[in-house]
Protein backbone atom coordinates (compact mmCIF):
# COMPACT_ATOMS: atom_id res chain seq x y z
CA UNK A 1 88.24 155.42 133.37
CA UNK A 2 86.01 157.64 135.48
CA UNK A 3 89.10 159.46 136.52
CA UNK A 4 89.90 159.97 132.81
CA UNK A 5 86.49 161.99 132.22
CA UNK A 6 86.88 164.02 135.38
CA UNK A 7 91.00 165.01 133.97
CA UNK A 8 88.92 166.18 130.82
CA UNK A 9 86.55 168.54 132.52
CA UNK A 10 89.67 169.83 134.19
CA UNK A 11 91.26 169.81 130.50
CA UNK A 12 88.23 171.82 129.40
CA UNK A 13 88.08 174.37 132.36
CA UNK A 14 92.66 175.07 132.13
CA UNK A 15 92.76 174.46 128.27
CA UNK A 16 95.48 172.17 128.33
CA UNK A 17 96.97 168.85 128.05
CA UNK A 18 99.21 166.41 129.96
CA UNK A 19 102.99 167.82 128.84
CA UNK A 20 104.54 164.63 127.30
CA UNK A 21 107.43 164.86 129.64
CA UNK A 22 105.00 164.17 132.51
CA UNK A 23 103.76 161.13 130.29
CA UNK A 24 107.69 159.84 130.05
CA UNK A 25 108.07 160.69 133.70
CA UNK A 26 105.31 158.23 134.79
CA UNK A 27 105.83 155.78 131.69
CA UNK A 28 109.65 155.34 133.44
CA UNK A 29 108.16 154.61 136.48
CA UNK A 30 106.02 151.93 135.55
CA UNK A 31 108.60 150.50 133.81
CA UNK A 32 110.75 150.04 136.95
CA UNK A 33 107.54 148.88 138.82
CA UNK A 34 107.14 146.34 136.13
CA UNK A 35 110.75 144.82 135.94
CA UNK A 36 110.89 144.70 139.78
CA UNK A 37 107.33 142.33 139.34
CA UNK A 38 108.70 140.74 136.72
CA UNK A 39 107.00 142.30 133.50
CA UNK A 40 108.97 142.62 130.03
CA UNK A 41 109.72 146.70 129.29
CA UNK A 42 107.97 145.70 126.22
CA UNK A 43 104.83 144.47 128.05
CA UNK A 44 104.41 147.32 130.43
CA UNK A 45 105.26 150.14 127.36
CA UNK A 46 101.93 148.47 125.27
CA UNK A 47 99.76 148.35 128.36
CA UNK A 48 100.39 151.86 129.56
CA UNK A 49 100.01 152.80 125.83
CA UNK A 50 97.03 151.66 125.81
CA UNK A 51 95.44 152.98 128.82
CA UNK A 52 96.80 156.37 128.33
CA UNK A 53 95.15 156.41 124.79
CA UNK A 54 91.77 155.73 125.84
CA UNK A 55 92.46 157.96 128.52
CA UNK A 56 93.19 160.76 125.73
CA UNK A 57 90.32 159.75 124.04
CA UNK A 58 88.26 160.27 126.84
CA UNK A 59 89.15 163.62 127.92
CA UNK A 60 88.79 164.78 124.35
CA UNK A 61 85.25 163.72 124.03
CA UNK A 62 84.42 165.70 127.42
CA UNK A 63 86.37 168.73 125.99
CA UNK A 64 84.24 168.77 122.92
């Protein structure tokens, strides 16, 4: 998650956030990278979730 605190200094520096159609953009991706490795949409869609929360949560505590 080191990357996640360097994206926040970034954040801090441009004042912005990752546009949510960049987040669907990627999110789509993995999705195909899952199914073609097997992995449930569902599966894949919580994971990412997951990561790009903490990820959030990350940059917001460096932007603070």
């Amino acid at each position: 998650m080191d990357i996640a605190d360097e994206i926040g200094g970034l954040t801090k520096q441009r004042s912005h956030f990752c546009k949510n159609t960049r987040w669907h953009e990627i999110l789509g991706k993995m999705i195909l990278e899952g199914e073609q490795r097997n992995l449930s949409e569902e599966f894949v869609i919580q994971v990412f979730k997951a990561i790009h929360q903490e990820s959030i949560n990350r940059q917001e505590r460096v932007v603070r």
